[in-house]
N, C-alpha and C. Protein backbone atom coordinates (compact mmCIF):
# COMPACT_ATOMS: atom_id res chain seq x y z
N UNK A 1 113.05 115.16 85.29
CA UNK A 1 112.23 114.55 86.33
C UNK A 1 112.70 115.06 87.70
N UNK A 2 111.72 114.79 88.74
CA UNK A 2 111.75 115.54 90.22
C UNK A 2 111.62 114.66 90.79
N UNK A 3 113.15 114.39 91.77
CA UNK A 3 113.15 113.55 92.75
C UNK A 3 113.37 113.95 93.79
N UNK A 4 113.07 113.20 94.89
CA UNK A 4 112.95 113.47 96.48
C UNK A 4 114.28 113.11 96.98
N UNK A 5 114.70 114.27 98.04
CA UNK A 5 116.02 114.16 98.58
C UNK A 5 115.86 114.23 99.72
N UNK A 6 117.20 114.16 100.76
CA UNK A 6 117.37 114.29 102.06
C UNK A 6 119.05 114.84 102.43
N UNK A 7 118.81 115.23 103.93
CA UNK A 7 120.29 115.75 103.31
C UNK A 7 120.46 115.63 105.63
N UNK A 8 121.50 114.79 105.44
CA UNK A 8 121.48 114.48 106.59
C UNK A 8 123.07 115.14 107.10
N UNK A 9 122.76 115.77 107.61
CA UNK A 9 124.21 116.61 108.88
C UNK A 9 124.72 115.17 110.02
N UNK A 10 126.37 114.73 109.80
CA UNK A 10 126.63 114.14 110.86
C UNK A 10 127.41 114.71 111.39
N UNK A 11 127.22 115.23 112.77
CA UNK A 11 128.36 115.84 113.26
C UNK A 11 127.96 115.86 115.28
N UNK A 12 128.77 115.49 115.96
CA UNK A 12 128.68 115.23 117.79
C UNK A 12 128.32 116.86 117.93
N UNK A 13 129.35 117.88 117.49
CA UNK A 13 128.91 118.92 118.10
C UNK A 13 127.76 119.89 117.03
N UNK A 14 127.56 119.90 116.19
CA UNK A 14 126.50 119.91 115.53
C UNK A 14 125.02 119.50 116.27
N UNK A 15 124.72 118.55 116.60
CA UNK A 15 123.82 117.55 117.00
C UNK A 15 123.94 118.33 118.19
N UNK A 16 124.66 118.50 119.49
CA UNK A 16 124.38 119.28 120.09
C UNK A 16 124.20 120.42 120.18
N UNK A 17 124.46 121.30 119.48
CA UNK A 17 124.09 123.05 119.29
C UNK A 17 125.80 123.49 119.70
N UNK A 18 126.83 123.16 119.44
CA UNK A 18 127.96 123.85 119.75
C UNK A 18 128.62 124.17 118.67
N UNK A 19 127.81 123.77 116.91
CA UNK A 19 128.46 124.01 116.30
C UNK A 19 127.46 124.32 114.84
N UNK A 20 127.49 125.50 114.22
CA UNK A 20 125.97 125.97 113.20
C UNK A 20 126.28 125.02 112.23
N UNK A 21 125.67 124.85 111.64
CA UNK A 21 125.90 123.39 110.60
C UNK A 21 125.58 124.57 109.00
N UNK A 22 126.31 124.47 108.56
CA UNK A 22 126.54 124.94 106.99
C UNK A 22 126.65 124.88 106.04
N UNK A 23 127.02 123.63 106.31
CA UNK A 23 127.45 122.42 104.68
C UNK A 23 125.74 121.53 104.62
N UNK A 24 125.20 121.05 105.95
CA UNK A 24 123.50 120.92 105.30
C UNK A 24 122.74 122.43 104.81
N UNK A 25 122.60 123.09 105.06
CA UNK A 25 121.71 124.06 104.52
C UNK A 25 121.78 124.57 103.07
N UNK A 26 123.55 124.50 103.12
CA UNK A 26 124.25 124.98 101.55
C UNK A 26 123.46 123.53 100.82
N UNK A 27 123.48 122.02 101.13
CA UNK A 27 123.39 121.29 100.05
C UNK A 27 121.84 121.53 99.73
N UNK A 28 120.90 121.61 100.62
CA UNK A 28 119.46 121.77 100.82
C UNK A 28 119.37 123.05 99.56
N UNK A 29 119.58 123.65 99.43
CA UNK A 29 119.79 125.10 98.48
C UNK A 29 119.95 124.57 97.47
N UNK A 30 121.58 123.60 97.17
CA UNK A 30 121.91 123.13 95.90
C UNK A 30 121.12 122.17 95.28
N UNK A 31 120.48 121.21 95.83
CA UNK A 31 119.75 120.35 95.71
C UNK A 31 118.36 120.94 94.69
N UNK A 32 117.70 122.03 95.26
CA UNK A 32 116.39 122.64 95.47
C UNK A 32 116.89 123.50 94.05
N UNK A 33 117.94 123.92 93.90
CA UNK A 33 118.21 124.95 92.33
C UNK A 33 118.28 123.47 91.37
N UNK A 34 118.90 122.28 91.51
CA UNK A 34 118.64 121.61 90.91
C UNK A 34 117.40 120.64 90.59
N UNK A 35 116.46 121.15 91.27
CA UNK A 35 114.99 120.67 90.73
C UNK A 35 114.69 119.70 91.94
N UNK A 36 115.36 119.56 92.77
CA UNK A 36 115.20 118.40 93.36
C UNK A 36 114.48 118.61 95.00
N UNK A 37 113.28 117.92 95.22
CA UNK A 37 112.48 118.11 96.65
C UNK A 37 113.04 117.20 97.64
N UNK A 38 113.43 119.03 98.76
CA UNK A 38 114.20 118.41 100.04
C UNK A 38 112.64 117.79 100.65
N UNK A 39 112.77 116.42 100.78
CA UNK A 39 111.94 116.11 102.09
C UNK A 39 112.14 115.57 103.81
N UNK A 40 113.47 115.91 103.93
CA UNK A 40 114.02 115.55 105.09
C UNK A 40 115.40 115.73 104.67
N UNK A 41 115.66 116.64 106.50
CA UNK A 41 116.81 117.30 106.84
C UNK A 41 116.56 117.04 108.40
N UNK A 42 117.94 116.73 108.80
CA UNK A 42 118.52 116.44 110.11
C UNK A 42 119.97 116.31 110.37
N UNK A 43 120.08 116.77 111.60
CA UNK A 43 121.20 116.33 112.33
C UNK A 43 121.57 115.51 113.49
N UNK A 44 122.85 114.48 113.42
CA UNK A 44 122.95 113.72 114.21
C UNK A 44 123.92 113.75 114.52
N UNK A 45 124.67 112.89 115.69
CA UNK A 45 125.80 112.76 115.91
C UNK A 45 126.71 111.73 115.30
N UNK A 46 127.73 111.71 115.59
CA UNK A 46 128.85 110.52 114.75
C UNK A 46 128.67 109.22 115.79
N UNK A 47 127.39 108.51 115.47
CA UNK A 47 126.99 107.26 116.32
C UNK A 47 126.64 106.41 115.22
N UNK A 48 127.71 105.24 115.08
CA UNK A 48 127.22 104.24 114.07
C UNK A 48 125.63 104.25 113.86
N UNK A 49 125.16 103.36 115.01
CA UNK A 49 123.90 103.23 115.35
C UNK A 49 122.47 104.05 114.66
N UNK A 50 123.32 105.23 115.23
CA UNK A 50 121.68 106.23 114.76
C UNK A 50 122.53 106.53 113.37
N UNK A 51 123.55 106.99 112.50
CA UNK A 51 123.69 107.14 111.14
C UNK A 51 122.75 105.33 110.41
N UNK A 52 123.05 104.32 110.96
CA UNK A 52 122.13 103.29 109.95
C UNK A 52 121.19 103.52 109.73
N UNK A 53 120.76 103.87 111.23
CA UNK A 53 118.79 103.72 111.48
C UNK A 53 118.53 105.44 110.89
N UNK A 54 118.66 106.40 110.44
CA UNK A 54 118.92 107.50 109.80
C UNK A 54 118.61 107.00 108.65
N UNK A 55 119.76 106.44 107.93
CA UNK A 55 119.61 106.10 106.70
C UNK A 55 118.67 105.10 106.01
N UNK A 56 118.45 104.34 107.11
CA UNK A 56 117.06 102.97 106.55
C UNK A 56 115.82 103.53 107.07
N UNK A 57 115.86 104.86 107.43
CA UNK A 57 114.47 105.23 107.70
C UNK A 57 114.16 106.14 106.59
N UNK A 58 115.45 106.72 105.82
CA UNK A 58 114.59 107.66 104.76
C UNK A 58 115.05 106.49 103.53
N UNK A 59 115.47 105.65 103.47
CA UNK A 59 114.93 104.62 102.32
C UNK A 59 114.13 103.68 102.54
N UNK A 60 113.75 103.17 103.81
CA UNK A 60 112.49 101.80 103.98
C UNK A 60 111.03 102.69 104.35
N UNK A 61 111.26 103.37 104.87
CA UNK A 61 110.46 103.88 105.62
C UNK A 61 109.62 105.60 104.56
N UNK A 62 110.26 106.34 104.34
CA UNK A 62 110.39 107.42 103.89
C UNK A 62 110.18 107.35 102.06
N UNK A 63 111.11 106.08 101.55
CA UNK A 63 111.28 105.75 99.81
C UNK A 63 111.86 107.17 99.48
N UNK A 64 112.83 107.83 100.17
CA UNK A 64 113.44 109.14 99.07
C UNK A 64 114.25 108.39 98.45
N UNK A 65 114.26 109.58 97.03
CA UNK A 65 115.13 108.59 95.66
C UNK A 65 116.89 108.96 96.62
N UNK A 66 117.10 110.40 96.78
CA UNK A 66 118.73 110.27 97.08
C UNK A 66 118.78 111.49 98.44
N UNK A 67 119.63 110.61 98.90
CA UNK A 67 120.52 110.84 100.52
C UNK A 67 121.53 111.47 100.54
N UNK A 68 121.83 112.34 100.75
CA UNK A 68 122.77 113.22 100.87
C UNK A 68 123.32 113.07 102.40
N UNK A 69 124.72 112.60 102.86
CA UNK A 69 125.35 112.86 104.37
C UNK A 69 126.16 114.02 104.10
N UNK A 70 126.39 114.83 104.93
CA UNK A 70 127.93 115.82 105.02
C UNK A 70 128.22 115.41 106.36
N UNK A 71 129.81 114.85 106.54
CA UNK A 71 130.35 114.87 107.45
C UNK A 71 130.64 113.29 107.99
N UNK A 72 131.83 113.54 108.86
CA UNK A 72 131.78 111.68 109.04
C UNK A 72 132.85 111.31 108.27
N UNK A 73 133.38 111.67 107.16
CA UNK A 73 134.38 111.18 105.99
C UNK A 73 135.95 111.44 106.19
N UNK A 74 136.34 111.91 107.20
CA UNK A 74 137.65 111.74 107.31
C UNK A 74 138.37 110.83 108.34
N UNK A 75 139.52 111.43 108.95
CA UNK A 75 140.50 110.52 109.84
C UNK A 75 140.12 110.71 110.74
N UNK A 76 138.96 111.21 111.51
CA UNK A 76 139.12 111.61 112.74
C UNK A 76 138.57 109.78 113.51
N UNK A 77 138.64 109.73 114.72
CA UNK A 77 138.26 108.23 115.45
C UNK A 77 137.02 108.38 114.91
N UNK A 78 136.17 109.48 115.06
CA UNK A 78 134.95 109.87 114.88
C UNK A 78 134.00 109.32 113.71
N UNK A 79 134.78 109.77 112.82
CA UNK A 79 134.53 109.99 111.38
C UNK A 79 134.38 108.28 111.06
N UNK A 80 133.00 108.13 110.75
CA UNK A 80 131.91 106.25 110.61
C UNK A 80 131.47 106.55 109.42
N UNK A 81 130.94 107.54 109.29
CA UNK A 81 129.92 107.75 108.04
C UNK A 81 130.01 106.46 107.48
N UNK A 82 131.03 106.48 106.14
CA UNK A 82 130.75 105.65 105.47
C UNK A 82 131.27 104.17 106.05
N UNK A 83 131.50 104.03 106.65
CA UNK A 83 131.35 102.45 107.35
C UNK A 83 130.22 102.16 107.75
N UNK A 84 129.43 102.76 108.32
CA UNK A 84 127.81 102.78 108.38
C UNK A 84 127.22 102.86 107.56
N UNK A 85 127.44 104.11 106.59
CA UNK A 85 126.76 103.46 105.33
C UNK A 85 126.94 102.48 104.92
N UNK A 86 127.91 101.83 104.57
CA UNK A 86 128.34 100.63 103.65
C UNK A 86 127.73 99.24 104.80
N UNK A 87 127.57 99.37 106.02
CA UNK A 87 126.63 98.36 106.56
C UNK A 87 125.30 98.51 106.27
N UNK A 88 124.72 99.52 105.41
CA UNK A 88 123.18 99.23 105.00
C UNK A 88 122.82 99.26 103.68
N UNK A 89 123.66 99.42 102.53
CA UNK A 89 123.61 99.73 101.64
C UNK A 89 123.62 98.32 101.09
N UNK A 90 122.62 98.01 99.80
CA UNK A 90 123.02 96.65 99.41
C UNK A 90 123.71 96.30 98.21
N UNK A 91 123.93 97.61 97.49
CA UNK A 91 124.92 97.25 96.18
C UNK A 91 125.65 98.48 96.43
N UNK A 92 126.99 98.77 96.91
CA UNK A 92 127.77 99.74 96.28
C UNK A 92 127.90 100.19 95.71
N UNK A 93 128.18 101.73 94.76
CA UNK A 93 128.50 102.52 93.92
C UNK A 93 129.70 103.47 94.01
N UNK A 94 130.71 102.42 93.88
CA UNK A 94 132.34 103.01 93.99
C UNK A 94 132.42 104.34 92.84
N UNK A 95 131.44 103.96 91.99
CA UNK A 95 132.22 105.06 90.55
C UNK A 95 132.06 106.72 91.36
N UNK A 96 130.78 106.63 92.04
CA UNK A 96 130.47 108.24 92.98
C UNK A 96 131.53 108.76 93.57
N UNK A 97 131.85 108.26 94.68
CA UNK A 97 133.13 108.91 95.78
C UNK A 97 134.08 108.63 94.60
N UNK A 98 134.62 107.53 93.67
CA UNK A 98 135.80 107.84 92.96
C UNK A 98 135.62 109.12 91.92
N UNK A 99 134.96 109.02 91.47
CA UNK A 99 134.64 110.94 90.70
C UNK A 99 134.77 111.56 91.58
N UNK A 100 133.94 111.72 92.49
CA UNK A 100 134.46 113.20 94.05
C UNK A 100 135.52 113.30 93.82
N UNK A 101 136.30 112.27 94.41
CA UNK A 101 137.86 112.48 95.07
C UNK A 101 138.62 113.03 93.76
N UNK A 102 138.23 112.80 92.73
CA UNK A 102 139.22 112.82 91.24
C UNK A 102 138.99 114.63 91.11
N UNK A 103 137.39 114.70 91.06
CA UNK A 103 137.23 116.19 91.07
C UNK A 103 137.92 117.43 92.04
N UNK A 104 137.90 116.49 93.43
CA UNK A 104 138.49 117.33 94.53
C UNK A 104 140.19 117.18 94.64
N UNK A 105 140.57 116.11 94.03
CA UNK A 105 142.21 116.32 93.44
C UNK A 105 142.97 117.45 92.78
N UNK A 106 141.64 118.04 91.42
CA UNK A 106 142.25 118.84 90.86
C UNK A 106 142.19 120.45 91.66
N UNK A 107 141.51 120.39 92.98
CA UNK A 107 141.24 121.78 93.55
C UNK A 107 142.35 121.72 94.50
N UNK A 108 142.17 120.46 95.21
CA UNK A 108 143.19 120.40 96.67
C UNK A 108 144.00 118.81 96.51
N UNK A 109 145.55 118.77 96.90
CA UNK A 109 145.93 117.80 97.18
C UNK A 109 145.28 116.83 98.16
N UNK A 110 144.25 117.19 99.05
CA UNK A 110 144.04 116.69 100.43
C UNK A 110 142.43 115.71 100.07
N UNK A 111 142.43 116.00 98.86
CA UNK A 111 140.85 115.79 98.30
C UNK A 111 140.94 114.05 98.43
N UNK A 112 142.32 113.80 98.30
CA UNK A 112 142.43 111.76 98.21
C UNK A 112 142.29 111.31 99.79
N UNK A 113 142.16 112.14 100.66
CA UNK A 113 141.88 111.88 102.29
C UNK A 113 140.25 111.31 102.25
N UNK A 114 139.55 112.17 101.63
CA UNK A 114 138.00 111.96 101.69
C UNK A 114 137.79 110.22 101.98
N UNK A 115 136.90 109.56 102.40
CA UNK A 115 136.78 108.30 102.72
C UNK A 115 135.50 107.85 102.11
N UNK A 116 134.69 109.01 101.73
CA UNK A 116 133.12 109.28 100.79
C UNK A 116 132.98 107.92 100.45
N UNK A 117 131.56 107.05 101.04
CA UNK A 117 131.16 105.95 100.40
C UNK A 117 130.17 106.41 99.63
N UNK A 118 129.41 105.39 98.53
CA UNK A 118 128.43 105.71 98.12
C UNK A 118 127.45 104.28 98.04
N UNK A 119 126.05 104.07 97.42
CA UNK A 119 125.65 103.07 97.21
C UNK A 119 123.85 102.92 97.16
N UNK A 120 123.42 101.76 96.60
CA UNK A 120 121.85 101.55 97.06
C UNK A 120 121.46 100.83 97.75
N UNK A 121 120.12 101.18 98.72
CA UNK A 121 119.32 100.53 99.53
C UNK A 121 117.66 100.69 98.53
N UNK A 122 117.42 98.96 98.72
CA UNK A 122 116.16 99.29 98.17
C UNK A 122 115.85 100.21 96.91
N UNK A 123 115.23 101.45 97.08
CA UNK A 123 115.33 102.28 95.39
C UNK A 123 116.10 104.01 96.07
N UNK A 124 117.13 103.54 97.00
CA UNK A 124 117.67 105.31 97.12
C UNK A 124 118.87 104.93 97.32
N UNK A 125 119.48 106.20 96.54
CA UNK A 125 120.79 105.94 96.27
C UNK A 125 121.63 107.01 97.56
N UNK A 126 122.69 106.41 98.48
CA UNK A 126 123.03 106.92 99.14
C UNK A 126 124.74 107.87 99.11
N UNK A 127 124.89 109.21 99.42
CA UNK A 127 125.73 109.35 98.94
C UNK A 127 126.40 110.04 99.93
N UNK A 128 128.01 109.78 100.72
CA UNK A 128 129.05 110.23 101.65
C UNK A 128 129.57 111.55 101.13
N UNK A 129 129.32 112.85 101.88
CA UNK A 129 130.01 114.33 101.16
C UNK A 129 130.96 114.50 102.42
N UNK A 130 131.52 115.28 102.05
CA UNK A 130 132.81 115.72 103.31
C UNK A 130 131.53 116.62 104.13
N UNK A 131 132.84 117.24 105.37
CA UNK A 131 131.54 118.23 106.37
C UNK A 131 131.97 120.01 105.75
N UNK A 132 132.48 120.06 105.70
CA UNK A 132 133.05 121.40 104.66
C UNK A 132 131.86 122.05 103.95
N UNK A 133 131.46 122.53 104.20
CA UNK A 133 130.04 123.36 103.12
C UNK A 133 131.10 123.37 101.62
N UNK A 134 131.75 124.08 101.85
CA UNK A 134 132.96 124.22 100.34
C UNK A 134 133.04 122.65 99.69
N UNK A 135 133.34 121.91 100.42
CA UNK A 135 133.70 120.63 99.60
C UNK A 135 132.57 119.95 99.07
N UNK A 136 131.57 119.89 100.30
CA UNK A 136 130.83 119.32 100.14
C UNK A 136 129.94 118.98 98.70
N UNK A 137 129.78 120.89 98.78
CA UNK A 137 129.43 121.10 97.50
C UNK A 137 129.75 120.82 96.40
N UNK A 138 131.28 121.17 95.79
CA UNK A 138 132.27 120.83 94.89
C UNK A 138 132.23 119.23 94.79
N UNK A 139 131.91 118.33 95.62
CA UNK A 139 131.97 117.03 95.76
C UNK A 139 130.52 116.84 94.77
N UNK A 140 129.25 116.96 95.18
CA UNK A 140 128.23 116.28 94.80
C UNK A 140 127.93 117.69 93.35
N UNK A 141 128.69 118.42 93.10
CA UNK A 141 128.52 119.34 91.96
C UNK A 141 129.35 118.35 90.73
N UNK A 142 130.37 117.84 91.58
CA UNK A 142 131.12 116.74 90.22
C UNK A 142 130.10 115.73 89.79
N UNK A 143 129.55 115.22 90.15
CA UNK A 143 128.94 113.76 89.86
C UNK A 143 127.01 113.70 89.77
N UNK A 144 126.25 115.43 90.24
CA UNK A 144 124.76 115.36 90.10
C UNK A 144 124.13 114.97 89.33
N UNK A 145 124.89 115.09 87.64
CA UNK A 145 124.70 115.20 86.23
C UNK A 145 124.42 113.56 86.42
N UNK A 146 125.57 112.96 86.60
CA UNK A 146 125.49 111.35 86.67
C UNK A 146 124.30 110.57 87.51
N UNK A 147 124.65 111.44 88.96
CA UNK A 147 122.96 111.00 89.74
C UNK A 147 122.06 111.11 89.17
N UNK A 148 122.06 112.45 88.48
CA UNK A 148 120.30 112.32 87.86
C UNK A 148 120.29 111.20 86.90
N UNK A 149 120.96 110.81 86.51
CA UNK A 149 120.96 109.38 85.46
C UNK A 149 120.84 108.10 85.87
N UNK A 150 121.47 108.24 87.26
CA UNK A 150 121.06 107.14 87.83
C UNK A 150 119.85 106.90 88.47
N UNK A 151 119.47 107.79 89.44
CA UNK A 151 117.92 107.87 90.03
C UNK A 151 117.17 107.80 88.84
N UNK A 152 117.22 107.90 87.39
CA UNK A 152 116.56 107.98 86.37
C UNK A 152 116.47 105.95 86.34
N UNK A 153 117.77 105.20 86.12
CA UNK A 153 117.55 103.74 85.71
C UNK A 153 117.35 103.06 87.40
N UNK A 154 117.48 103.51 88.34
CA UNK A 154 117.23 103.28 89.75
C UNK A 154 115.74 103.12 89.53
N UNK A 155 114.83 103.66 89.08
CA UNK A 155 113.54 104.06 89.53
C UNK A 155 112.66 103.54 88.53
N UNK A 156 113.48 102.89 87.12
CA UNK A 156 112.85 102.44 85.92
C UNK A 156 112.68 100.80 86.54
N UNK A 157 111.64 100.41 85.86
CA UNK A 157 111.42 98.90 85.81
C UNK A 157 111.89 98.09 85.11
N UNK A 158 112.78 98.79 84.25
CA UNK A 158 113.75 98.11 83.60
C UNK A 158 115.16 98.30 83.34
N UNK A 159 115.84 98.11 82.24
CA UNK A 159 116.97 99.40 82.17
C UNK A 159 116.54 100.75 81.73
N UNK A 160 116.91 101.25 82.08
CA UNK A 160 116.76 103.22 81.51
C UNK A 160 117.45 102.96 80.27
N UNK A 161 116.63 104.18 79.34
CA UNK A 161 117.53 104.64 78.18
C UNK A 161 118.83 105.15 78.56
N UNK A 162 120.21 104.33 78.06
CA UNK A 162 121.26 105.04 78.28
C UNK A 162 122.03 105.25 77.27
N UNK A 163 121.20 105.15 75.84
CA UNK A 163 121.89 106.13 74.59
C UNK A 163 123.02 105.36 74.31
N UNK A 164 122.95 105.58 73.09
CA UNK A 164 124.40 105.40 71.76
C UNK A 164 123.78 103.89 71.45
């Protein structure tokens, strides 16, 4: 099945033109080999504010099944992402970022820094990637297999077939 994505760039100098953004275009690509229709791509800055209203506009407004952020996920003061996410999201999905980080353990020691939230609003599932085009990728390459399973019982009116 073919679901609708988005793939949102957070980054201050990004958002202003001081910095080419790489890690959205790479996921927009990955997304699109995996069957999946980009219908919204943007960039913003690291502003609580506009990351919520971002995110409740391509799930209230928009209904895409999954959200893709890069960027926002580390130590910097900067770095909200997922604290913003997790103020709009109404059920959490810890198992996502804990697969990332497990996957990005076995590449880099530094992979347990990531802060990656994940979770649902309404019927789209939202998901925190590092800003790294490299990670980013490696991040949502661990766990797509599982998304597509979930946007699969996300989108059912009941439970989804989940076998055995």
């Amino acid at each position: 099945m073919s679901y609708t994505a988005a793939v949102i760039t957070v980054s201050d100098k990004g958002a202003i033109g001081e910095r080419i953004d790489t890690s959205g275009p790479a996921l927009v690509e990955l997304l699109k080999n995996k069957g999946y229709e980009v219908v919204y791509t943007t960039i913003i800055p690291d502003d609580f504010e506009t990351i919520k209203a971002e995110l409740c506009k391509c799930a209230d407004e928009k209904g895409i099944a999954l959200v893709l952020t890069t960027g926002g996920t580390g130590f910097s003061p900067r770095d909200i992402t997922p604290e913003a996410t997790m103020a709009v999201v109404e059920r959490p999905t810890p198992g996502i970022p804990e697969a990332m980080r497990a996957a990005s353990m076995k590449i880099t020691p530094k992979g347990c820094l990531s802060r990656s939230a994940a979770g649902i609003r309404k019927g789209t599932l939202i998901i925190n990637l590092p800003g790294s085009k490299k990670a980013s990728q490696e991040n949502i390459l661990a766990v797509i297999d599982a998304v597509d399973h979930g946007l699969e019982m996300l989108g059912s009116s009941g439970s989804a077939n989940c076998g055995g």
